[in-house]
N, C-alpha and C. Protein backbone atom coordinates (compact mmCIF):
# COMPACT_ATOMS: atom_id res chain seq x y z
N UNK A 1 0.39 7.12 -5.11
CA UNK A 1 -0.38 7.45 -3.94
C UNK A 1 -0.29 8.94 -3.64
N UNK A 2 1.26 9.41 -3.92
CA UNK A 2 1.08 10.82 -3.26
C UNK A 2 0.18 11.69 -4.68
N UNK A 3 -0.11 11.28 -5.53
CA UNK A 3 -0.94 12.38 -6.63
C UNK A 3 -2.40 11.72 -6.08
N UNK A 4 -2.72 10.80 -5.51
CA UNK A 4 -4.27 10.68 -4.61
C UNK A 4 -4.62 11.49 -3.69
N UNK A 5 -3.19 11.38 -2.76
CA UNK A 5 -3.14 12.27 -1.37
C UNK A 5 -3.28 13.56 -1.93
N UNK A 6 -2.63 14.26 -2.94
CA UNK A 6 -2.87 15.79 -3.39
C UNK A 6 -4.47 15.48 -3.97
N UNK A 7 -5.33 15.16 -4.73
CA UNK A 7 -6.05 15.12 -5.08
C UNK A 7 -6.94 15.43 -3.97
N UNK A 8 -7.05 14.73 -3.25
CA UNK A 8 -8.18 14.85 -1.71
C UNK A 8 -7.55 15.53 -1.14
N UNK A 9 -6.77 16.50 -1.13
CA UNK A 9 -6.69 17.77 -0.42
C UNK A 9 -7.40 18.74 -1.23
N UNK A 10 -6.93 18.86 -2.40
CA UNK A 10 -7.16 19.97 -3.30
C UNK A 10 -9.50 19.91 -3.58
N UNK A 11 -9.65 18.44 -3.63
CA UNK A 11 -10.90 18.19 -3.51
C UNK A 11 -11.86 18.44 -2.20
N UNK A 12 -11.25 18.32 -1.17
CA UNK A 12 -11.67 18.73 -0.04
C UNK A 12 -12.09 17.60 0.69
N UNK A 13 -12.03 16.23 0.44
CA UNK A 13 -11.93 14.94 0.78
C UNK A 13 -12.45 13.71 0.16
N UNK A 14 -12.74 12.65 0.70
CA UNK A 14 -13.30 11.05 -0.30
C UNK A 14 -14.36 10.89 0.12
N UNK A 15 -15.40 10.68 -0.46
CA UNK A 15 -16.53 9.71 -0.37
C UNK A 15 -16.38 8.32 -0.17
N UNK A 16 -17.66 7.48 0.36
CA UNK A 16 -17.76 6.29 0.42
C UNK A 16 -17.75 5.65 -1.14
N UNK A 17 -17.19 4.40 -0.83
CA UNK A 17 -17.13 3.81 -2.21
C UNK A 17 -18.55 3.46 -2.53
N UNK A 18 -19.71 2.85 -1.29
CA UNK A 18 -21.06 2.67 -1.88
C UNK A 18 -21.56 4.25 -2.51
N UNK A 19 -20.88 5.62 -1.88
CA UNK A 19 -21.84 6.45 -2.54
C UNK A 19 -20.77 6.85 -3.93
N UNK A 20 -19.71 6.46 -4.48
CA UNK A 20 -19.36 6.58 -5.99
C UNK A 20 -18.50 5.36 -6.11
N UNK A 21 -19.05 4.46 -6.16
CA UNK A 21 -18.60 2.84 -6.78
C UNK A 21 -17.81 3.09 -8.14
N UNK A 22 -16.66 2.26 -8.20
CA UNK A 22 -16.02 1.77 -9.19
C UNK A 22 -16.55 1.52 -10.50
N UNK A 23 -16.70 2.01 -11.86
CA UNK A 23 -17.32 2.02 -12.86
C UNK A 23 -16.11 1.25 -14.08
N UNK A 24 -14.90 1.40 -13.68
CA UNK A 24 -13.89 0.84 -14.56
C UNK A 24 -14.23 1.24 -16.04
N UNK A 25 -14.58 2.18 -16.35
CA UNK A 25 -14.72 3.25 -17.47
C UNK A 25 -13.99 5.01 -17.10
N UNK A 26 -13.94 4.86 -18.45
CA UNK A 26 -12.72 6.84 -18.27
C UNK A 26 -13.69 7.63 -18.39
N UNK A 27 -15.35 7.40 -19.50
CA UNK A 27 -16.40 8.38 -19.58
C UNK A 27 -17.09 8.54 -18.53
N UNK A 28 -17.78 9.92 -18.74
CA UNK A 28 -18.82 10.01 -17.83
C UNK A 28 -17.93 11.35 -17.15
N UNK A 29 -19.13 11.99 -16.33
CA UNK A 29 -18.65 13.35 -15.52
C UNK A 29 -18.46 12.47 -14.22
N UNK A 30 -17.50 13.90 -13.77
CA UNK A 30 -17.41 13.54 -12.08
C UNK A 30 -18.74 13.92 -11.54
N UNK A 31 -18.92 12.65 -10.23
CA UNK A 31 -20.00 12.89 -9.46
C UNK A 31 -20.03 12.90 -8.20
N UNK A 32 -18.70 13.50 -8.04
CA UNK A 32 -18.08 13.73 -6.68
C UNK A 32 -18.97 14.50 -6.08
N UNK A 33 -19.39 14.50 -4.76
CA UNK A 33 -20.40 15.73 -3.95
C UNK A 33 -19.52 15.96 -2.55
N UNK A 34 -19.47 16.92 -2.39
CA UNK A 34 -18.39 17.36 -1.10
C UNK A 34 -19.62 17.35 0.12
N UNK A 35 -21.47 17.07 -0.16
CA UNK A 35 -22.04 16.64 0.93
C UNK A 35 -21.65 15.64 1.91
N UNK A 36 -20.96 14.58 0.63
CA UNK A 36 -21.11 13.10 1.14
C UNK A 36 -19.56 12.82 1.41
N UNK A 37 -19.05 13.92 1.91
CA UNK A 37 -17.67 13.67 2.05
C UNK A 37 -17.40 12.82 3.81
N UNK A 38 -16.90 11.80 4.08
CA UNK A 38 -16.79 11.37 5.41
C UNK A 38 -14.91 11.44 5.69
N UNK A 39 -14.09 11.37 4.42
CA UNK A 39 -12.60 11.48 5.40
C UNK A 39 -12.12 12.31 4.45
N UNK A 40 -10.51 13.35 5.27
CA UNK A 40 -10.06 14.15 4.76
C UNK A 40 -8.91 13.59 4.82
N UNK A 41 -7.82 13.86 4.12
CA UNK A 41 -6.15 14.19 4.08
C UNK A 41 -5.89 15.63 4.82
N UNK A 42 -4.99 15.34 5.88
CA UNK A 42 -4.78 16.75 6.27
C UNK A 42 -3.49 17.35 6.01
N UNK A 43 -2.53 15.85 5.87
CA UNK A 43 -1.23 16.21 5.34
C UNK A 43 -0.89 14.59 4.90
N UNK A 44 0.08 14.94 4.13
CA UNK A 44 0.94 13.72 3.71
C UNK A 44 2.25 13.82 3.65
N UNK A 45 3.58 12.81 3.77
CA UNK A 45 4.46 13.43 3.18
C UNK A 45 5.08 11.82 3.29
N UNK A 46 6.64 12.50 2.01
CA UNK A 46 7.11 11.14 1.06
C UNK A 46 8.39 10.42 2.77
N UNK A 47 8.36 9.46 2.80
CA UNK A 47 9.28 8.91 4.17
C UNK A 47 10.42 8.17 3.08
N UNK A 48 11.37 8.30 4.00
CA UNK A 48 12.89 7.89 3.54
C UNK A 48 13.01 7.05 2.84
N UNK A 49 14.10 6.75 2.25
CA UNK A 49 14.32 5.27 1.38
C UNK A 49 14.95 4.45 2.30
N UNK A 50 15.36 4.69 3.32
CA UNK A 50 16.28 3.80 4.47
C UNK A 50 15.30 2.99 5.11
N UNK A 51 15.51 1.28 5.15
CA UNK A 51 14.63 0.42 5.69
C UNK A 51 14.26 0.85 7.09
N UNK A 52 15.64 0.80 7.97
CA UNK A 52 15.08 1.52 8.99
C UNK A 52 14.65 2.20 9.62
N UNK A 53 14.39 3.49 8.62
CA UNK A 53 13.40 4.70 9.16
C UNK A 53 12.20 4.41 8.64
N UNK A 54 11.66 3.36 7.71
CA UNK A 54 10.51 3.11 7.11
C UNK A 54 9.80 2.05 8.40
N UNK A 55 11.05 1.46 8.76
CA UNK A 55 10.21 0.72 10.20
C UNK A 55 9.50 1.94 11.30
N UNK A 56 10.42 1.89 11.45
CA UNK A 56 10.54 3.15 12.60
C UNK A 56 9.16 3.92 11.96
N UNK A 57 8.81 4.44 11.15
CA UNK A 57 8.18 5.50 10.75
C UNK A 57 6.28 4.88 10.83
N UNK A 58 6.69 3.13 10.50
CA UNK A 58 5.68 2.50 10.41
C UNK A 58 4.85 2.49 11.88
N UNK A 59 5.78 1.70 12.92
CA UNK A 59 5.73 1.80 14.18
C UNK A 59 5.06 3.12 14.77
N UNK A 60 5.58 4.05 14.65
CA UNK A 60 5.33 5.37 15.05
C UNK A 60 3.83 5.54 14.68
N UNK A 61 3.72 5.88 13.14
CA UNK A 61 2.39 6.36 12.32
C UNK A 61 1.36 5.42 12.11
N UNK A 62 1.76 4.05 11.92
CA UNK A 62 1.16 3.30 11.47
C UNK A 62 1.07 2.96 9.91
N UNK A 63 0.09 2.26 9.46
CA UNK A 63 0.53 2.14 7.99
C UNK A 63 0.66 3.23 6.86
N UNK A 64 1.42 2.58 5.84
CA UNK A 64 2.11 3.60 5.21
C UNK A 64 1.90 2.88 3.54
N UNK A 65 1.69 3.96 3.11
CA UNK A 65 1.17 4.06 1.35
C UNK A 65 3.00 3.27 0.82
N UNK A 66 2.43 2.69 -0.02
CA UNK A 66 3.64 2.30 -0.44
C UNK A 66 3.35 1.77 -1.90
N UNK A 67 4.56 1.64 -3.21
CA UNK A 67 4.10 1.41 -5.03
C UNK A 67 5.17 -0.07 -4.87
N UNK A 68 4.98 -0.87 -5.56
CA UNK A 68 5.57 -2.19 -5.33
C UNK A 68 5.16 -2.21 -7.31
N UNK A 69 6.10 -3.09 -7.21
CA UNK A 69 6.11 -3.84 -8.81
C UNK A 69 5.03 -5.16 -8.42
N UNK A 70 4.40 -5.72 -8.91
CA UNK A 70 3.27 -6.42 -8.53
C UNK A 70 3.19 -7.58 -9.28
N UNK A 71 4.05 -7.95 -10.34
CA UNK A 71 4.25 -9.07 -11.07
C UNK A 71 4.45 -10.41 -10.31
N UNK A 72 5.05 -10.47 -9.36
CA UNK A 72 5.14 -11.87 -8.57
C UNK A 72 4.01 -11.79 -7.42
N UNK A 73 3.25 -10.88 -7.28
CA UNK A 73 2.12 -11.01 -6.71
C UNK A 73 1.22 -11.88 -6.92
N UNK A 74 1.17 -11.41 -7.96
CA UNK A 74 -0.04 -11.99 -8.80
C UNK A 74 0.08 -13.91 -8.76
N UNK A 75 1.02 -14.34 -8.22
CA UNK A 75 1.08 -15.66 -8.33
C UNK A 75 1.37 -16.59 -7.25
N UNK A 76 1.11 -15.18 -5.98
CA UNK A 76 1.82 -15.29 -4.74
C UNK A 76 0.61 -16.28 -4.16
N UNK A 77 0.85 -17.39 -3.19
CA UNK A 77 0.45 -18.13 -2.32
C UNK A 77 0.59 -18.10 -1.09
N UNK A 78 1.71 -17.12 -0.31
CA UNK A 78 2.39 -17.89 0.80
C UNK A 78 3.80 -17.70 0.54
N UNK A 79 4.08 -17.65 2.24
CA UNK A 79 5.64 -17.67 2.66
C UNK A 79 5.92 -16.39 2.45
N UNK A 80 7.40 -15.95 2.14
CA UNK A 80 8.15 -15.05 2.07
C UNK A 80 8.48 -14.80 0.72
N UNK A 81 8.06 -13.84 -0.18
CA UNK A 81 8.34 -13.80 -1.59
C UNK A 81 9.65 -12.77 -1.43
N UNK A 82 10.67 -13.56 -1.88
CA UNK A 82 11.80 -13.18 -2.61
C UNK A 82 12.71 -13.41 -3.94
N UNK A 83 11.67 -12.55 -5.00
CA UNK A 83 12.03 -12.87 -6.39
C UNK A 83 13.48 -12.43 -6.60
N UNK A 84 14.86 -13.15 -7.08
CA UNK A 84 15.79 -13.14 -7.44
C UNK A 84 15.99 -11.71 -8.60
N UNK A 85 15.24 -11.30 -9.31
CA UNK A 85 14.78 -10.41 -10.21
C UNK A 85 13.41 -9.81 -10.17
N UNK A 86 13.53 -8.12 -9.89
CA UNK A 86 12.06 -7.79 -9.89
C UNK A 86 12.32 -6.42 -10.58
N UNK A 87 11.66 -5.76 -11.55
CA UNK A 87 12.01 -4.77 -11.89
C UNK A 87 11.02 -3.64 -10.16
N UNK A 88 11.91 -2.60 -10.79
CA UNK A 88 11.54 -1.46 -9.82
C UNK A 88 10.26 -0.90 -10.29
N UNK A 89 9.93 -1.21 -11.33
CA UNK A 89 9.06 -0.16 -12.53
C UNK A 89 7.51 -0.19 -11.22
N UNK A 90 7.28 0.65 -10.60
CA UNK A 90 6.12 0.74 -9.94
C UNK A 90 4.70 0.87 -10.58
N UNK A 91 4.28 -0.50 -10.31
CA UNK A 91 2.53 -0.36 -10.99
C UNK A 91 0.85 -0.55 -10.27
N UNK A 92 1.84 -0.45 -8.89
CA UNK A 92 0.55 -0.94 -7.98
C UNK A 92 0.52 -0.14 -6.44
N UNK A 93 -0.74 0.09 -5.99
CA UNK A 93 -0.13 0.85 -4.91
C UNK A 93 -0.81 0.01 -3.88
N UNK A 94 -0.09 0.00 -2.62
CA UNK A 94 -0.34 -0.92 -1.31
C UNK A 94 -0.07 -0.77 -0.35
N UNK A 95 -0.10 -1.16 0.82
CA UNK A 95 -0.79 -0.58 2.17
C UNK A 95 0.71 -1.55 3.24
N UNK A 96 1.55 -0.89 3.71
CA UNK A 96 2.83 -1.70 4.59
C UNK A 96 2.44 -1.44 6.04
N UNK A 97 1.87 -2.83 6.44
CA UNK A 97 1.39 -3.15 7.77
C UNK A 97 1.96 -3.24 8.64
N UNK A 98 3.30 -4.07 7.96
CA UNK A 98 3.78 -4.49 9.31
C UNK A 98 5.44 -4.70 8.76
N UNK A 99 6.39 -5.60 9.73
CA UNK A 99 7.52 -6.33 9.14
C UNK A 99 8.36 -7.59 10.14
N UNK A 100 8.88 -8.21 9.95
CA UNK A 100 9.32 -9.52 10.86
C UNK A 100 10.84 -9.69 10.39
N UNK A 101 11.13 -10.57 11.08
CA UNK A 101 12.74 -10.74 11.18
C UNK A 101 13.03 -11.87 10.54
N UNK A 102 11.86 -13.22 10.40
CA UNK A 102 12.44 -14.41 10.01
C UNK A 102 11.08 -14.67 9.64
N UNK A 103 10.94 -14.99 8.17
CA UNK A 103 9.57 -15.92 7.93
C UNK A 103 10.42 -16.71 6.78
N UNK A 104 9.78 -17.95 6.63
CA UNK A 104 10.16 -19.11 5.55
C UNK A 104 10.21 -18.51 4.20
N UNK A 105 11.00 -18.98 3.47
CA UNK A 105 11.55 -18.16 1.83
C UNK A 105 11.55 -19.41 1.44
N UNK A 106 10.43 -19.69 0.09
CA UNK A 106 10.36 -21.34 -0.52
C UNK A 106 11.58 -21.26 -1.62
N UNK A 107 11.42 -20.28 -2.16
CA UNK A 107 12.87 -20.06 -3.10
C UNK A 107 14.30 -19.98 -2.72
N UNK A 108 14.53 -19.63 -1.15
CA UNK A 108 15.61 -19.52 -1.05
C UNK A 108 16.05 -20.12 0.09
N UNK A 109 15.05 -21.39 0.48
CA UNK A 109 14.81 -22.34 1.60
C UNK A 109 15.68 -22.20 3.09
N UNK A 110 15.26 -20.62 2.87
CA UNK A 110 15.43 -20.24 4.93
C UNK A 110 14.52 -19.22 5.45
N UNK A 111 14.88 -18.89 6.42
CA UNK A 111 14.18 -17.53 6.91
C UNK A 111 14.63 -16.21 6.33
N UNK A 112 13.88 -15.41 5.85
CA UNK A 112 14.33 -13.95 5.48
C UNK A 112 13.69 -12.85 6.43
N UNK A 113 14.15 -11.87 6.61
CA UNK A 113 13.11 -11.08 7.43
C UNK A 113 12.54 -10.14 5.88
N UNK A 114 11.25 -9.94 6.47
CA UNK A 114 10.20 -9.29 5.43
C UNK A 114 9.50 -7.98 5.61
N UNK A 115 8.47 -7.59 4.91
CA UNK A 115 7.37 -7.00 5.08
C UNK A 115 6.24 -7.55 4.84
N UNK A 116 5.52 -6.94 5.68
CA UNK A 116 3.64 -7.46 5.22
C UNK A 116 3.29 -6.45 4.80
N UNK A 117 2.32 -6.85 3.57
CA UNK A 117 1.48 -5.80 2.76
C UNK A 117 0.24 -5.87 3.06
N UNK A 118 -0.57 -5.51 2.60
CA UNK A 118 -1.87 -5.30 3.28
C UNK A 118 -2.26 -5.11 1.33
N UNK A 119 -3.25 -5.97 0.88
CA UNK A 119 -3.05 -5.67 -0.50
C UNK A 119 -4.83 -5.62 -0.63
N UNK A 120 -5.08 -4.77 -2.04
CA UNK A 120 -6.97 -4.68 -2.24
C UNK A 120 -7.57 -6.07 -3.00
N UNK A 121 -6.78 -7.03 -3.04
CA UNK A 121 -7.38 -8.15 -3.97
C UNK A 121 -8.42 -8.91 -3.29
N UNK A 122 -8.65 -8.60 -1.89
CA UNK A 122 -9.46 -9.52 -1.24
C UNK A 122 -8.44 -11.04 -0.82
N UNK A 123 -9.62 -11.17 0.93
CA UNK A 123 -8.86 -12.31 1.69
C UNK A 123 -9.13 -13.74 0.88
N UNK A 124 -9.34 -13.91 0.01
CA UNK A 124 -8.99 -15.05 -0.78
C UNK A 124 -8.03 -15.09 -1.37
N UNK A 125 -7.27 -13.98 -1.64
CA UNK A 125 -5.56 -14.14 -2.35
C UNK A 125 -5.04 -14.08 -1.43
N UNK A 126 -3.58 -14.36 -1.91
CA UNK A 126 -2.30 -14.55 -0.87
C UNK A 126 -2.44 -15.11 0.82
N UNK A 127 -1.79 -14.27 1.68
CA UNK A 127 -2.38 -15.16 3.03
C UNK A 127 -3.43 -14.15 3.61
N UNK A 128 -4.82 -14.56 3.41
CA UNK A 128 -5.77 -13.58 3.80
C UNK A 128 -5.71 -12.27 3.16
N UNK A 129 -5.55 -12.22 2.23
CA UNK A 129 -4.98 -10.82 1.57
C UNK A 129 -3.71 -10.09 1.79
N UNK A 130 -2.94 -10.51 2.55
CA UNK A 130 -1.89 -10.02 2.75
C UNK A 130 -0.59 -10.55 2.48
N UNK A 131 0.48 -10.03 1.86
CA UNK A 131 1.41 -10.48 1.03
C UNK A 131 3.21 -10.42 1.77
N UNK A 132 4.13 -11.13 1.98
CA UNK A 132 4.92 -11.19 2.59
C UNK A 132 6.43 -11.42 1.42
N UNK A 133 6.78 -9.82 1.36
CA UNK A 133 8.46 -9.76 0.62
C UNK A 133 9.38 -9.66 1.57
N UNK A 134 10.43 -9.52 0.85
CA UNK A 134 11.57 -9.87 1.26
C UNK A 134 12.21 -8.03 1.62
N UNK A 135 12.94 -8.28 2.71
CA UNK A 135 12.86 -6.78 3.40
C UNK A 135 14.50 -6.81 3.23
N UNK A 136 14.94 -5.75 3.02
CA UNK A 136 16.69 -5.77 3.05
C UNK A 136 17.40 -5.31 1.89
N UNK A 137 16.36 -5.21 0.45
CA UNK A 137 17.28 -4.51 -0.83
C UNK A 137 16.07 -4.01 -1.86
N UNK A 138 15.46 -3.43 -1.20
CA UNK A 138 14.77 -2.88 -1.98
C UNK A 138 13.94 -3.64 -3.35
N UNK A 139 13.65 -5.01 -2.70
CA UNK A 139 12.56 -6.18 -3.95
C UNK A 139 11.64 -5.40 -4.33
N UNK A 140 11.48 -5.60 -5.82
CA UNK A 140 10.02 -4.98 -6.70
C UNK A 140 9.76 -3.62 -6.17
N UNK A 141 10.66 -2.87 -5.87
CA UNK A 141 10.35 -1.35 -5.63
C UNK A 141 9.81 -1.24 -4.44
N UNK A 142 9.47 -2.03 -3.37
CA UNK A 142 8.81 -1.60 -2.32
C UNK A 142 9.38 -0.71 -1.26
N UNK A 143 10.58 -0.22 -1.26
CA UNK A 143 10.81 0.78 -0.59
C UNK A 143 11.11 2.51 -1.50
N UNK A 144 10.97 2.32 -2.64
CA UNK A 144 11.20 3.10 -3.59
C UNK A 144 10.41 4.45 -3.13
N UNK A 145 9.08 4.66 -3.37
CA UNK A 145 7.57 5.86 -2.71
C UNK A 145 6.96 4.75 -1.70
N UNK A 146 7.71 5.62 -0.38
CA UNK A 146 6.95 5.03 0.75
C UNK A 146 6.17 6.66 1.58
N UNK A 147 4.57 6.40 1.43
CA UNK A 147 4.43 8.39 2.18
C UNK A 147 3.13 7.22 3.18
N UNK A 148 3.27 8.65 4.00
CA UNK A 148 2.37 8.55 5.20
C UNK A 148 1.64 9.63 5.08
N UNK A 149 0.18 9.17 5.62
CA UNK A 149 -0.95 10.22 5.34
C UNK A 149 -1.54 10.58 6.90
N UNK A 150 -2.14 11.55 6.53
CA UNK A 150 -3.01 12.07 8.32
C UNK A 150 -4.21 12.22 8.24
N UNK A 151 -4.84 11.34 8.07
CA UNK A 151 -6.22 10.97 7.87
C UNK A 151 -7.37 11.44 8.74
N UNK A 152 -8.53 12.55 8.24
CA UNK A 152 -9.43 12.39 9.73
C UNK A 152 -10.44 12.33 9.10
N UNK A 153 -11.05 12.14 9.56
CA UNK A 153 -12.28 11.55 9.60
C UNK A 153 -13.57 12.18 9.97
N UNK A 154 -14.63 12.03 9.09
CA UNK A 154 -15.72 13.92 9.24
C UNK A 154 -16.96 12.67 9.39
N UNK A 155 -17.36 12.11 9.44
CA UNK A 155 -19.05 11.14 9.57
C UNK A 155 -18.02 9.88 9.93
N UNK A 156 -19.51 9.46 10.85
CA UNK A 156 -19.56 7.62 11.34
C UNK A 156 -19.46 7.14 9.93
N UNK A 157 -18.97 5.48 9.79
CA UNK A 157 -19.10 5.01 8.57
C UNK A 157 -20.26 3.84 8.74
């Protein structure tokens, strides 16, 4: 996330996704236009590895860029995911909404306190799109690159 956040500074901001849609190809020129630019990065920066300043920081700023290992995602339904084994190896980047003190853990049949993710797969995965780990040791890298951005905003959308 933070080599995105430098990118749209150094670019001068993002376009709408209807005006440069997803092509899932490497060819082709950029067709970036700084006309059609509607939001900027004005700053970013990387927030602590300590759970509780990542709350705290959440609370404060609001959501926060965050890289998660994404392998038990992908199979996630519900509840409180707390994989016993997750590598750290970061391959996905995602959006930390929120966090709670006690939600149901099917694997480890109690309450854990968590985080909510806020994930791009669309509200047909997980619960409405949003994904619930296990908060307290650092599962699948999610506290590993946690940054906060300062987003403004140049056109109505």
């Amino acid at each position: 996330m933070n080599t995105a956040f430098e990118y749209t500074l150094k670019a001068g901001g993002l376009m709408r996704e209807e005006d440069y849609p997803y092509t899932a190809t490497d060819r082709g020129r950029c067709k970036f236009d700084k006309s059609k630019i509607i939001a900027k990065v004005a700053n970013f920066s990387v927030v602590s590895l300590d759970e509780d300043q990542i709350a705290a920081n959440l609370v404060k700023n609001g959501p926060l860029a965050v890289g998660i290992n994404s392998v038990f995602m992908q199979t996630y339904i519900g509840g409180v995911s707390c994989p016993f084994i997750c590598s750290k190896h970061l391959d996905h980047g995602v959006l930390l909404v929120g966090y709670g003190s006690a939600g149901y853990s099917p694997i480890h049949l109690k309450d854990k306190p968590y985080w909510v993710i806020k994930n791009s797969w669309g509200e047909n995965w997980g619960e409405n799109g949003y994904y619930k780990i296990c908060r307290g040791s650092n599962v699948c890298g999610v506290d590993s690159l946690v940054s906060t951005v300062v987003a403004l905003y140049t056109k109505s959308q």
